[in-house]
Protein backbone atom coordinates (compact mmCIF):
# COMPACT_ATOMS: atom_id res chain seq x y z
CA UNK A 1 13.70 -45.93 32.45
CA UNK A 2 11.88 -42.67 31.69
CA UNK A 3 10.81 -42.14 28.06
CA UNK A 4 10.78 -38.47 26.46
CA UNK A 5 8.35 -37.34 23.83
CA UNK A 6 10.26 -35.00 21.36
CA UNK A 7 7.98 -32.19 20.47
CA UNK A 8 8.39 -29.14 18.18
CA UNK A 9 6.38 -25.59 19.04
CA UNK A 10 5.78 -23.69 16.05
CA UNK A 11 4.61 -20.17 17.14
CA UNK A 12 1.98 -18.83 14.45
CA UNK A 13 2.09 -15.51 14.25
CA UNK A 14 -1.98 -13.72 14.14
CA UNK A 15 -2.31 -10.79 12.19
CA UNK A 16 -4.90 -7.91 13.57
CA UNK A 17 -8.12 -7.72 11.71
CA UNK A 18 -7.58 -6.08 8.20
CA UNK A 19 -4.18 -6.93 7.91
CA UNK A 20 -3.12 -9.34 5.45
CA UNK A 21 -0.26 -11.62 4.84
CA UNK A 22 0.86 -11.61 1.28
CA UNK A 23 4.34 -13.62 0.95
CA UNK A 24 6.70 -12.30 -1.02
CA UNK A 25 5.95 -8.94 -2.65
CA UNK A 26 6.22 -8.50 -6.74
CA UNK A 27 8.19 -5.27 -8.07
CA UNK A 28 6.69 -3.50 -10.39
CA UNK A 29 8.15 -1.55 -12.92
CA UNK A 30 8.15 1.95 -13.84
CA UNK A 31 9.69 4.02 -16.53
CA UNK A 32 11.85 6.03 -13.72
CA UNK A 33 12.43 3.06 -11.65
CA UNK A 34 10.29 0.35 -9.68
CA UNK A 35 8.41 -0.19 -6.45
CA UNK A 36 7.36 -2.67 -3.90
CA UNK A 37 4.09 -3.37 -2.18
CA UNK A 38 5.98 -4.21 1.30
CA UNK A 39 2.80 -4.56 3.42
CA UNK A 40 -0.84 -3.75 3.09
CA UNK A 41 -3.81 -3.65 5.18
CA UNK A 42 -6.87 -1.72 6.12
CA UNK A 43 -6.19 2.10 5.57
CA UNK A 44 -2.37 1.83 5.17
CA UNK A 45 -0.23 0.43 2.03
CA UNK A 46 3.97 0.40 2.90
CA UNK A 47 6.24 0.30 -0.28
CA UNK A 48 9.60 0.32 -1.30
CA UNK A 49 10.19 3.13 -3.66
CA UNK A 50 13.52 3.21 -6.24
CA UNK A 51 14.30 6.16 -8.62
CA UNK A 52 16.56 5.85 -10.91
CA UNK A 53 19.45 8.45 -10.83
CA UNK A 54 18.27 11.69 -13.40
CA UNK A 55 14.37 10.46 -12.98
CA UNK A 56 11.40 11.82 -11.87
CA UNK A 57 7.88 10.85 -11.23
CA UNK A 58 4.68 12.92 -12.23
CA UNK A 59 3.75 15.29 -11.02
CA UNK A 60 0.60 14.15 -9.10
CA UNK A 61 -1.80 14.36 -6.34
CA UNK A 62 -4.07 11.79 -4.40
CA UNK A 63 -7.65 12.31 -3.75
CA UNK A 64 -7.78 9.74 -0.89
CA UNK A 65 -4.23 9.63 0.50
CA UNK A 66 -1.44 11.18 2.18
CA UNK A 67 1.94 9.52 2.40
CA UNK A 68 5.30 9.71 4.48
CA UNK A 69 8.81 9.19 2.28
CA UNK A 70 11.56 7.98 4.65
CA UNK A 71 14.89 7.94 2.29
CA UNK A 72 17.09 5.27 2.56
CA UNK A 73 19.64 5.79 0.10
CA UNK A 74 20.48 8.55 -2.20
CA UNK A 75 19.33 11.78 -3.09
CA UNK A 76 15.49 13.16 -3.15
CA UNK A 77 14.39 16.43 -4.10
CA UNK A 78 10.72 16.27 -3.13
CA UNK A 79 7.83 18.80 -4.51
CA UNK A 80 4.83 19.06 -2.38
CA UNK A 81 2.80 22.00 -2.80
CA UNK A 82 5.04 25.09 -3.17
CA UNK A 83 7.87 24.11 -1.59
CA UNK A 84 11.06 22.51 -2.76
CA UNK A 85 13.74 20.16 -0.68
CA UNK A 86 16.38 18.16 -0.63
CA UNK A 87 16.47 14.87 1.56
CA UNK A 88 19.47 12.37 1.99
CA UNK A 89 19.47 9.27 4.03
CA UNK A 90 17.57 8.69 7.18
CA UNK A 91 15.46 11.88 6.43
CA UNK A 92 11.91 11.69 5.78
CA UNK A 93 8.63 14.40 4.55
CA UNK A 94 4.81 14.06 4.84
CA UNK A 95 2.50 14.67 1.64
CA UNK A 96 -0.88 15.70 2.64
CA UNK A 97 -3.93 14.00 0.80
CA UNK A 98 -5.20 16.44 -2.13
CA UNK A 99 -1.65 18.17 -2.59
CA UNK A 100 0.62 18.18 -5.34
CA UNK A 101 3.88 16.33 -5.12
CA UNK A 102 6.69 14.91 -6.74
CA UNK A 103 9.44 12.64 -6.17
CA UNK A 104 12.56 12.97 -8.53
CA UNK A 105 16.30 11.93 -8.29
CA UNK A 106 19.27 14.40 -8.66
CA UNK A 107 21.79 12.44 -7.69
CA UNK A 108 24.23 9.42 -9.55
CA UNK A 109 23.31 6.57 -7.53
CA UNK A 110 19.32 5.02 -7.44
CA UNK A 111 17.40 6.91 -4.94
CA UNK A 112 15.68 4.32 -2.40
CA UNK A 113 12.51 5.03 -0.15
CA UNK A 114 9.99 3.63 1.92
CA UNK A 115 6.76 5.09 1.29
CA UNK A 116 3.94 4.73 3.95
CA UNK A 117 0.55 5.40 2.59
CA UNK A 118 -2.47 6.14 4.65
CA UNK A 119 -5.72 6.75 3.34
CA UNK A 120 -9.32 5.25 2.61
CA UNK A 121 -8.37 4.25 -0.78
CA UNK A 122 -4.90 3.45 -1.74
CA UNK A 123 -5.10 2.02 -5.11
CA UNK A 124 -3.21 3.50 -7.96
CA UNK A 125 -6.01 4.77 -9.98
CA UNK A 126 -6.25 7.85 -7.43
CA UNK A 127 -3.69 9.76 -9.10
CA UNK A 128 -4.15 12.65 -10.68
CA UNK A 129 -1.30 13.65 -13.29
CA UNK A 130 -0.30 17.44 -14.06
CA UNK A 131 2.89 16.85 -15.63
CA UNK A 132 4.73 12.80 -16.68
CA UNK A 133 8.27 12.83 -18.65
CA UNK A 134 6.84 10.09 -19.68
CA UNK A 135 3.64 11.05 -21.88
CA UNK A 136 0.90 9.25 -18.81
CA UNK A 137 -1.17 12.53 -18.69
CA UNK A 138 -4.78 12.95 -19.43
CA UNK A 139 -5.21 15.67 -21.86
């Protein structure tokens, strides 16, 4: 009679160098809504961005970034530089690194985005503030 060893694979999955596995991500919270460190690793940060409806974020602008907003749900009209526009679902815009920009929400539901980040530095002491609703300006 044949005997059969049972065996189990587990498949590990190896990050590239620089990128780091962090479990479950923590929400922070904001005064116009909350966000998400999704993933984060050597020159890119990926988040999950919500605005609440009739909020706004500063308006800002990162020395040593540029990010890409892909909307998800709801409404965003986005500020970068001089120009104004209105995104819905499945649309996305790029922020150059050193422009201003801001991200606000006309609409009545939350406004939900993934933001990719790419940059040298990504931490969130490299914003610069022009103009909060929410009194975080450096006068």
């Amino acid at each position: 009679m044949a005997r059969y060893q049972e065996t189990t694979q587990t498949e590990t999955l190896h990050l590239p160098p620089g990128i780091t596995s962090r479990g479950v991500a923590a929400t922070e919270l904001r005064p116009w809504g909350a966000f998400t460190v999704l993933e984060e690793g050597r020159g890119y940060k990926i988040k999950r961005i919500e605005v609440k409806p009739g909020h706004r974020l500063s308006l800002q602008m990162h020395h040593h970034r540029s990010e890409h907003w892909i909307v998800v749900s709801g409404t965003a009209r986005v500020t970068c530089g001089e120009q104004e526009v209105l995104l819905s679902n499945n649309e996305s815009t790029y922020v150059p690194q050193c422009t201003s920009h801001r991200l606000e929400n006309p609409g009545v539901i939350p406004l939900v985005l993934i933001e990719v980040q790419n940059g040298e530095y990504l931490g969130e002491d490299d914003i610069i503030r022009y103009q909060d609703d929410y009194a975080r300006t450096k006068d």
